[in-house]
Every structure is written in structure tokens, then in C-alpha cells.
N, C-alpha and C. Protein backbone atom coordinates (compact mmCIF):
# COMPACT_ATOMS: atom_id res chain seq x y z
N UNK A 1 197.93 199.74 -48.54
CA UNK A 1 197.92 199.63 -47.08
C UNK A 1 196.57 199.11 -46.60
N UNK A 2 196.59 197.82 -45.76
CA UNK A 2 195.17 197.94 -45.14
C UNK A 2 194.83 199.24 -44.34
N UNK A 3 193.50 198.79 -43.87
CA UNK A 3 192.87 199.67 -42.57
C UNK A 3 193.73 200.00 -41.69
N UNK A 4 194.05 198.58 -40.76
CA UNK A 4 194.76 198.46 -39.57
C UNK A 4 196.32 199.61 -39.61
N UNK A 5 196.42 199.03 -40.87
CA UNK A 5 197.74 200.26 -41.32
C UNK A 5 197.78 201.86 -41.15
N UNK A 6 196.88 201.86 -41.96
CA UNK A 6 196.22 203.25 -42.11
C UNK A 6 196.21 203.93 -41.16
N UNK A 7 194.67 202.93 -40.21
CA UNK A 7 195.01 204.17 -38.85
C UNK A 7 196.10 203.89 -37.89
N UNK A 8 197.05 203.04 -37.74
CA UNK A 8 198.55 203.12 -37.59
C UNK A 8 199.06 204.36 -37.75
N UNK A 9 198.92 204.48 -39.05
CA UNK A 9 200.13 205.33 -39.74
C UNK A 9 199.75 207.26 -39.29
N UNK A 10 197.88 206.78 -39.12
CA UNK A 10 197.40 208.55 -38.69
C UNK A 10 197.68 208.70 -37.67
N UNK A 11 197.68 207.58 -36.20
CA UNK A 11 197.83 207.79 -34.84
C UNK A 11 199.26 208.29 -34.63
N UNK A 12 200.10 207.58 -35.69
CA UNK A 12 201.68 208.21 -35.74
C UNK A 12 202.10 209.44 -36.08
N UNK A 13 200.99 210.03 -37.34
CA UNK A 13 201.69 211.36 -37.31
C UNK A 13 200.67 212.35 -36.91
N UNK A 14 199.78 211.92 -35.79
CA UNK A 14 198.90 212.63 -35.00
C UNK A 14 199.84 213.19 -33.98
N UNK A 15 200.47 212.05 -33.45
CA UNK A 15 201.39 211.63 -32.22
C UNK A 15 202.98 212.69 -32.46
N UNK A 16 203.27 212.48 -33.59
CA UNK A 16 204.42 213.01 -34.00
C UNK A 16 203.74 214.67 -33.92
N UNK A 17 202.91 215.16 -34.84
CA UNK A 17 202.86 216.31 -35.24
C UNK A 17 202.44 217.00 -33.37
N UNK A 18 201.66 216.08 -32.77
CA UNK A 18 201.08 216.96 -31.33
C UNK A 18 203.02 217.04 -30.36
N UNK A 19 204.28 216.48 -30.56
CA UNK A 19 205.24 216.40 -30.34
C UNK A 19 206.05 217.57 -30.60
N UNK A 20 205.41 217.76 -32.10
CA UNK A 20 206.20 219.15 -32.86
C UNK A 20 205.49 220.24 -32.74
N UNK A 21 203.85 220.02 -31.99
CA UNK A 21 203.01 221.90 -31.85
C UNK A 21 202.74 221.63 -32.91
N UNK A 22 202.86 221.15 -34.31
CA UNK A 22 201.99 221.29 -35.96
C UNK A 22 200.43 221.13 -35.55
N UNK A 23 199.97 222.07 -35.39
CA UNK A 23 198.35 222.07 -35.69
C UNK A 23 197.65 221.48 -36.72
N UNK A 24 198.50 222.36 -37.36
CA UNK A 24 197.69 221.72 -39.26
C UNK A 24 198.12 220.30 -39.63
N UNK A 25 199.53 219.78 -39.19
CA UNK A 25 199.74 218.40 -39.46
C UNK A 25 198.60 217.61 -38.47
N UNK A 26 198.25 217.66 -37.01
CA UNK A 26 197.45 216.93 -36.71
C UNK A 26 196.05 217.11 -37.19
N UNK A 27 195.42 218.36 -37.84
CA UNK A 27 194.11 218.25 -38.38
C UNK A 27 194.08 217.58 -39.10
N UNK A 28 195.50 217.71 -40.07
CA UNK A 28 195.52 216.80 -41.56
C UNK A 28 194.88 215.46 -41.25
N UNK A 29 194.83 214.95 -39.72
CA UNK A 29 194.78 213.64 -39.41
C UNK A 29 193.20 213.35 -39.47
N UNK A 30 192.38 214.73 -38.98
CA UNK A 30 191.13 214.20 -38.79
C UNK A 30 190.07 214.61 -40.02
N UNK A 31 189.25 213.28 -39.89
CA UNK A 31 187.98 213.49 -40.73
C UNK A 31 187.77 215.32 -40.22
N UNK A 32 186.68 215.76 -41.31
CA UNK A 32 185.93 217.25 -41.39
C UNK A 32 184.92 217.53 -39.75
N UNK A 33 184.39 216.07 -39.33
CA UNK A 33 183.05 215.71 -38.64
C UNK A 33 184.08 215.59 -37.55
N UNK A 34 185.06 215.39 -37.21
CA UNK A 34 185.76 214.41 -36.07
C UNK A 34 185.31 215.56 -34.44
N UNK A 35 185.44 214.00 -33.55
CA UNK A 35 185.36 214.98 -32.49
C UNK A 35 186.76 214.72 -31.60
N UNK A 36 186.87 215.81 -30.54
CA UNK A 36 188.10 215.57 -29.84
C UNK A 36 187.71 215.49 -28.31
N UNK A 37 188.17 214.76 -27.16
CA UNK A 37 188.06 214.87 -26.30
C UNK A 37 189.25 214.81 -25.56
N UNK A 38 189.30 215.50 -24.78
CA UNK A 38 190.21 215.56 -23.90
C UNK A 38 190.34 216.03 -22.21
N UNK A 39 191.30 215.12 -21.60
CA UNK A 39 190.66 215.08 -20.13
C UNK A 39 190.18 216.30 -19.33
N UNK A 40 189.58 216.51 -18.81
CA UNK A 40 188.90 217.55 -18.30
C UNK A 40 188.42 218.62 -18.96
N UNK A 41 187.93 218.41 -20.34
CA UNK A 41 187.48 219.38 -21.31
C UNK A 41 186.52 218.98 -22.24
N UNK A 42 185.83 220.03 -22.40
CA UNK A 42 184.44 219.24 -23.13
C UNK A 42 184.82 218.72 -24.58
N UNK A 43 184.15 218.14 -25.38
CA UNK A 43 183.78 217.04 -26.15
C UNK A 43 183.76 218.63 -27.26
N UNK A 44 184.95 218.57 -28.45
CA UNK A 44 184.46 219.66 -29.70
C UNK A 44 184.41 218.59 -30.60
N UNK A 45 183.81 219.13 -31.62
CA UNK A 45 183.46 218.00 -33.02
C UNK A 45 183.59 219.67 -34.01
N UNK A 46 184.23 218.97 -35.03
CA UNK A 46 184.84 219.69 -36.32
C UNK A 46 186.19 220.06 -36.42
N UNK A 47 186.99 220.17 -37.53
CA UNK A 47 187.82 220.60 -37.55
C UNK A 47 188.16 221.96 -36.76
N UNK A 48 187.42 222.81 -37.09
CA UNK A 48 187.23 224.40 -36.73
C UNK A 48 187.43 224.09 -35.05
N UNK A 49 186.62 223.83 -34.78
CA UNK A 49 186.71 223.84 -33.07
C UNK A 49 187.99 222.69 -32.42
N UNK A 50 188.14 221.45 -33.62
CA UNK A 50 189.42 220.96 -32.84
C UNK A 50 190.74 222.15 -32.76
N UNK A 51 190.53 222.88 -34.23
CA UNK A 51 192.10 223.99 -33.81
C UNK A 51 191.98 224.51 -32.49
N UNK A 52 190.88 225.18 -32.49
CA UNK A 52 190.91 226.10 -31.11
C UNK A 52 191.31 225.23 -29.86
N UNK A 53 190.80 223.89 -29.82
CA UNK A 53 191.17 223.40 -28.39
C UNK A 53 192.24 222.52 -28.27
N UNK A 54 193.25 222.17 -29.77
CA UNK A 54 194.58 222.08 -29.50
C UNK A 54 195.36 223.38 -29.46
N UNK A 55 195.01 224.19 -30.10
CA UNK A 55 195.42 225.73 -29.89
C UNK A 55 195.66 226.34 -28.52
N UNK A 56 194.54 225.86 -27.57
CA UNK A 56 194.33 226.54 -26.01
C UNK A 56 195.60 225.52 -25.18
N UNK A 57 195.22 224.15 -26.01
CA UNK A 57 196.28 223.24 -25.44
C UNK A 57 197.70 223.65 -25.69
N UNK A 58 198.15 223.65 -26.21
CA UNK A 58 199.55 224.15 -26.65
C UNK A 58 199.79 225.28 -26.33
N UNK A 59 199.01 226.18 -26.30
CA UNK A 59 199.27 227.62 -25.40
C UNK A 59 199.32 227.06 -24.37
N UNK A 60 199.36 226.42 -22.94
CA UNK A 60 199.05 225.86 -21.41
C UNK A 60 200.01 224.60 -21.38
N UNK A 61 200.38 223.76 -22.27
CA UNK A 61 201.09 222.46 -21.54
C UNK A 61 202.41 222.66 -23.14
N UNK A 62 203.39 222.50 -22.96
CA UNK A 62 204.11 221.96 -23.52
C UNK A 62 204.70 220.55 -23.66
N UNK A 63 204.01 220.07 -24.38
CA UNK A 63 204.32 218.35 -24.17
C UNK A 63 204.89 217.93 -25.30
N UNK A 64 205.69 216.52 -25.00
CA UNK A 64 205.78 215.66 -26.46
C UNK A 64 205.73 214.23 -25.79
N UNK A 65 205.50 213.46 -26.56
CA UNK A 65 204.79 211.93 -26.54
C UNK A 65 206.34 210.89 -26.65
N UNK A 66 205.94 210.23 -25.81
CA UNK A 66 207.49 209.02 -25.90
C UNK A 66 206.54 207.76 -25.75
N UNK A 67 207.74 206.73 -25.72
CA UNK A 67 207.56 205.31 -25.79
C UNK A 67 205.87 204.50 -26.03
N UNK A 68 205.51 204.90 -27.21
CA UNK A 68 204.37 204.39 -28.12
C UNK A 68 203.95 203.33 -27.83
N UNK A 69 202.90 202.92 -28.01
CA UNK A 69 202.52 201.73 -28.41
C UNK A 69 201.20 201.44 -29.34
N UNK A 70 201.04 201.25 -30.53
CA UNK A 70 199.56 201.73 -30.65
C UNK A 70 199.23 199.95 -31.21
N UNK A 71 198.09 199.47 -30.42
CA UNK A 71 197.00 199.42 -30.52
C UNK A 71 196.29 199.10 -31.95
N UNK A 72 195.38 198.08 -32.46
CA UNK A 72 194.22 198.38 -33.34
C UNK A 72 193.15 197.27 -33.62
N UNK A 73 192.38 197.55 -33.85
CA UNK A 73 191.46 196.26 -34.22
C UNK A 73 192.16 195.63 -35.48
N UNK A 74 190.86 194.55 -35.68
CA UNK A 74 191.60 193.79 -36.80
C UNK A 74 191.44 194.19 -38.30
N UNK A 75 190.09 195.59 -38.25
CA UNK A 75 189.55 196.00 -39.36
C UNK A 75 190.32 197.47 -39.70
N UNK A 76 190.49 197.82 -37.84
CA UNK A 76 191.16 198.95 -37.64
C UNK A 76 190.32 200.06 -37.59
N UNK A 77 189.23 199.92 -37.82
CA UNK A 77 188.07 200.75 -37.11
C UNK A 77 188.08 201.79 -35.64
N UNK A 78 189.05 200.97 -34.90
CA UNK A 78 189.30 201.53 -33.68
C UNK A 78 190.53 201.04 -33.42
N UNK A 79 191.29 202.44 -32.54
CA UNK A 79 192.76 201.83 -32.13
C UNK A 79 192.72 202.72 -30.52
N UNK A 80 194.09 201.90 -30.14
CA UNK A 80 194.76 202.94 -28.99
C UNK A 80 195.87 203.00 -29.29
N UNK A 81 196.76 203.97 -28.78
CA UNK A 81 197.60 203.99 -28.03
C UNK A 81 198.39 204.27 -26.53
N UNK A 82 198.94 203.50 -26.28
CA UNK A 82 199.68 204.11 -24.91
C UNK A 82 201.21 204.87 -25.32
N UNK A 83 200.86 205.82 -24.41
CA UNK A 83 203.00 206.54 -24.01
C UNK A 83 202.94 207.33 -23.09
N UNK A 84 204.11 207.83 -22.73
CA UNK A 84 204.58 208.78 -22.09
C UNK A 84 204.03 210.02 -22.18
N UNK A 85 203.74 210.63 -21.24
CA UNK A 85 203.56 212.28 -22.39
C UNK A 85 204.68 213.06 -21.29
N UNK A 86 205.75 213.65 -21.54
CA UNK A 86 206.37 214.88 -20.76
C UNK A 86 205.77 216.22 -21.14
N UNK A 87 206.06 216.76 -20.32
CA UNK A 87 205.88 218.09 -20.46
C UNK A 87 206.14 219.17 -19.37
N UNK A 88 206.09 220.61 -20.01
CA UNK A 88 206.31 221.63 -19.14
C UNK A 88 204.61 222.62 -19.01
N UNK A 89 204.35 222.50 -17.47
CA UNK A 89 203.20 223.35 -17.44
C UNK A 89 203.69 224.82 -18.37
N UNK A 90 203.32 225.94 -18.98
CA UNK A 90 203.54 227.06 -19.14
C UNK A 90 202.70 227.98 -19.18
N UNK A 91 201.22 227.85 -18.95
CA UNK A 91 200.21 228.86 -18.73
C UNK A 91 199.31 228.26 -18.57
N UNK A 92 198.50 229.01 -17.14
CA UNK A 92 197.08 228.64 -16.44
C UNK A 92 196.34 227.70 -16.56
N UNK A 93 195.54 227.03 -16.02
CA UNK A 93 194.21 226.37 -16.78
C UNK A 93 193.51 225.80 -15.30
N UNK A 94 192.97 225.74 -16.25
CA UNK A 94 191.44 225.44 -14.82
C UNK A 94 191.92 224.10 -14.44
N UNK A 95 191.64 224.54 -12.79
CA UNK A 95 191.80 223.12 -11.82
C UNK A 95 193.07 222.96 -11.27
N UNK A 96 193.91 223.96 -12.10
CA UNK A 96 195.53 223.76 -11.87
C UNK A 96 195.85 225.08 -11.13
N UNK A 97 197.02 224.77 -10.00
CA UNK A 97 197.55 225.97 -9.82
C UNK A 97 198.19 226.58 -10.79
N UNK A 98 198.89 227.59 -10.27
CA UNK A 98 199.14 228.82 -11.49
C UNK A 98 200.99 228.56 -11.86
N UNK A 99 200.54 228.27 -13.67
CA UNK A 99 201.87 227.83 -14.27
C UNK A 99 203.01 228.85 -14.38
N UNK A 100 204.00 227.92 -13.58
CA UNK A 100 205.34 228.76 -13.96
C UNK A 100 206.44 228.01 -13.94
N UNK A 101 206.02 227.13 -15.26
CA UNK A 101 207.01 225.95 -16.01
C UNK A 101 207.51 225.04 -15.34
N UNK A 102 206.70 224.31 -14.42
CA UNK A 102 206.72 223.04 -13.86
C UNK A 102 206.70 221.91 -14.75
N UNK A 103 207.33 221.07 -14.73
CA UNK A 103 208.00 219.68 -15.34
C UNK A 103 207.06 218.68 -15.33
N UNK A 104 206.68 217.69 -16.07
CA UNK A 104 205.72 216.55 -15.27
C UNK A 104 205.95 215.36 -16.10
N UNK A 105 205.81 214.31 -16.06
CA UNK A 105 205.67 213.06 -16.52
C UNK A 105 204.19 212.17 -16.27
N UNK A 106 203.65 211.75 -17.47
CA UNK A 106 202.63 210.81 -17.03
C UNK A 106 202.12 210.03 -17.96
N UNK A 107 202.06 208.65 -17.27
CA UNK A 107 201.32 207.56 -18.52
C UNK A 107 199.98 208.07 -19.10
N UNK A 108 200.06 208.06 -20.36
CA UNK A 108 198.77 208.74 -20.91
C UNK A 108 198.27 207.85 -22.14
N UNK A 109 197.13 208.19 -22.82
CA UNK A 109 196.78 207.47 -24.47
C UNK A 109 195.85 208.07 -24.95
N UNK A 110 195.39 207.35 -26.21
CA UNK A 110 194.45 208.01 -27.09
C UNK A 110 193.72 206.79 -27.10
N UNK A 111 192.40 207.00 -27.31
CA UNK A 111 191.71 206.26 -28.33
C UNK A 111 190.53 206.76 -29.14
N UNK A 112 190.59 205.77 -29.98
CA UNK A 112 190.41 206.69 -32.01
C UNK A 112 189.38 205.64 -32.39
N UNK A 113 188.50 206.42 -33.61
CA UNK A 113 188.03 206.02 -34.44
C UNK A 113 188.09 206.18 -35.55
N UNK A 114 188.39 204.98 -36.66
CA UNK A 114 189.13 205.79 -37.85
C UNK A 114 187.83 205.40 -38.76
N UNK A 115 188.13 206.33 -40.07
CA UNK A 115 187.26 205.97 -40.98
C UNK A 115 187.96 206.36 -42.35
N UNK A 116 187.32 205.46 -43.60
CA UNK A 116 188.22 206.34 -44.98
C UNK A 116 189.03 207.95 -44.83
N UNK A 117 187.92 208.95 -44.01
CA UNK A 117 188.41 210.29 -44.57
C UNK A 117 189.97 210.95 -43.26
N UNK A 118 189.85 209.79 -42.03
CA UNK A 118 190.63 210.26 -41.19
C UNK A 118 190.16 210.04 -39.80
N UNK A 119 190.35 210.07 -38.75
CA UNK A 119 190.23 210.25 -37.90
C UNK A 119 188.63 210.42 -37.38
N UNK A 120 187.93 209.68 -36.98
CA UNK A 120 186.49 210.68 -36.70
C UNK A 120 186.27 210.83 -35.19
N UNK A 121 187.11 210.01 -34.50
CA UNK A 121 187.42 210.95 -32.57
C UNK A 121 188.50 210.20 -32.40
N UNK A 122 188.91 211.24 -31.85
CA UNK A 122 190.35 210.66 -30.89
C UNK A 122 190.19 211.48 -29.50
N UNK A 123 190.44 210.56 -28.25
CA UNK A 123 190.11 211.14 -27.04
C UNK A 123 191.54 210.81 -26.48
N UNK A 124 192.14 211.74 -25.96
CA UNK A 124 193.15 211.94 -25.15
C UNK A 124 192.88 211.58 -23.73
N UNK A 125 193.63 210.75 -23.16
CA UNK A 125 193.34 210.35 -21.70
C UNK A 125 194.98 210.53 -20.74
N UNK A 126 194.74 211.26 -19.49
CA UNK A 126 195.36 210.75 -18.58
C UNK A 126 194.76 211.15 -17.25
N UNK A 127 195.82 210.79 -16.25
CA UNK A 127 195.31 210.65 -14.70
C UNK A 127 195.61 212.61 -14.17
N UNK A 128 194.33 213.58 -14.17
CA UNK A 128 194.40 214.51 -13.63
C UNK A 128 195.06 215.11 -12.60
N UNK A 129 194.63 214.22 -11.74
CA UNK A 129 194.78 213.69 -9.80
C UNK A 129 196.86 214.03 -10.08
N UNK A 130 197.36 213.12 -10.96
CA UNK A 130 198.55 212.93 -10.95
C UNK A 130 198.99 214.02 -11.27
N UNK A 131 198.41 214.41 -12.72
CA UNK A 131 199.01 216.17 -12.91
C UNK A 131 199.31 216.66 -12.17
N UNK A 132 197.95 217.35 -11.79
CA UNK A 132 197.56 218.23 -10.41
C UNK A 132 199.04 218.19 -9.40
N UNK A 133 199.02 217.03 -9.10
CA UNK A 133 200.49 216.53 -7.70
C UNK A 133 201.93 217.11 -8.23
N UNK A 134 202.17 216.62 -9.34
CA UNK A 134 203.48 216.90 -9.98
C UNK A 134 203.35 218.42 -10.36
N UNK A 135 202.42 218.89 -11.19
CA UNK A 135 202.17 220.87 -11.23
C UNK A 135 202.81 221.53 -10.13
N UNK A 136 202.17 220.73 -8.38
CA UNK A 136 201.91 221.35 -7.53
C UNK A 136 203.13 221.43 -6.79
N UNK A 137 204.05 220.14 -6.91
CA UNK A 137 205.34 220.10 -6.62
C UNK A 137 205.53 219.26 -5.62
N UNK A 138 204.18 218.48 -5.02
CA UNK A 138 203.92 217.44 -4.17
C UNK A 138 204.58 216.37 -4.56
């Protein structure tokens, strides 16, 4: 497999496993060093601290990822993807009113840096503002 493949193939079963709640399938994805970011939450680096803050995630949003698109350089050094993300609010979190399994839809993506051992950041992006509206029932 080239590069370009490669991190293809990790953004897919990053994407898949954050679909199914598998924790350990998406660590499988990242380098030891990797960092994670995600919207409105600080910046963790390591495996150890990515569990905890897909852990907090998945306790608070129930989501799964639709209509893909990923993205990559030509070395594959760096990729994106765009999709869907659905989901059901199901417990608290800062900035949000208070969850009691509100529905939401929103264009969202990643973008990654890959390296031989896996993954070394992947930052989760979407539009807050929009959450926030759909949570709220606006």
C-alpha cells in the first residue's frame, strides 16, 4: 500500500470504529505521541489522555459519521475528511444546555497527520453555534 493509502485506510477505521463507540479500535489508529483536538476542547497528546477525551466524548454525544469523503496529499502526510456526523445529545457538557437526548445533524471533518506508526493528530471540526441551535431546539 502506498502512504496516501495507508492513511486512507486509518481515517476509515478511525471513522468506522468512532461510529461503533470502539475506543481501542480508534487508538489502534493513533501513533503513541498523537495529539487530539477537538472543537471546543483542549488539545490532549498521548494515547492515555486521547482515551479519556474520547471516553468523556462518548459518554455526552452519541454520534456516527455518514457520507465520507476523505481527502489526502500526494505523499499522504496529511489528509481530511468531510461527513455527516448525526447524533443524539445524552449527557451534559459545557456550553450546552442540559442533555435529554436531543437529535442533531451537522457537516463536520477531521484533519490528520499521518506518519509510519499511525496517526500523529487528528482534529475533529464542526460548527458549535449550529450544535448549540439544534441541542436547544431552535
Amino acid at each position: 500500500m502506498t502512504m496516501p493509502d495507508v492513511t486512507i485506510d486509518l481515517i476509515s477505521r478511525f471513522l468506522a470504529a468512532y461510529s461503533a463507540r470502539n475506543i481501542d479500535d480508534m487508538l489502534d489508529c493513533f501513533g503513541e505521541d498523537a495529539a487530539l483536538d477537538i472543537t471546543n476542547s483542549e488539545r490532549v497528546i498521548g494515547r492515555r489522555q486521547i482515551r479519556f477525551a474520547l471516553a468523556e466524548r462518548l459518554k455526552q454525544f452519541e454520534e456516527r459519521v455518514g457520507d465520507i469523503v476523505i481527502m489526502t496529499t500526494e505523499n499522504g502526510s496529511r489528509a481530511a475528511a468531510e461527513f455527516t456526523l448525526r447524533g443524539r445529545y445524552r449527557s451534559d457538557a459545557d456550553e450546552l444546555p442540559p442533555a435529554s437526548g436531543q437529535d442533531y445533524a451537522l457537516a463536520a471533518g477531521v484533519f490528520c497527520e499521518a506518519e509510519d506508526a499511525g496517526l500523529s493528530r487528528l482534529s475533529l471540526r464542526f460548527n458549535p453555534v449550529e450544535l448549540r441551535r439544534q441541542v436547544s431546539g431552535h
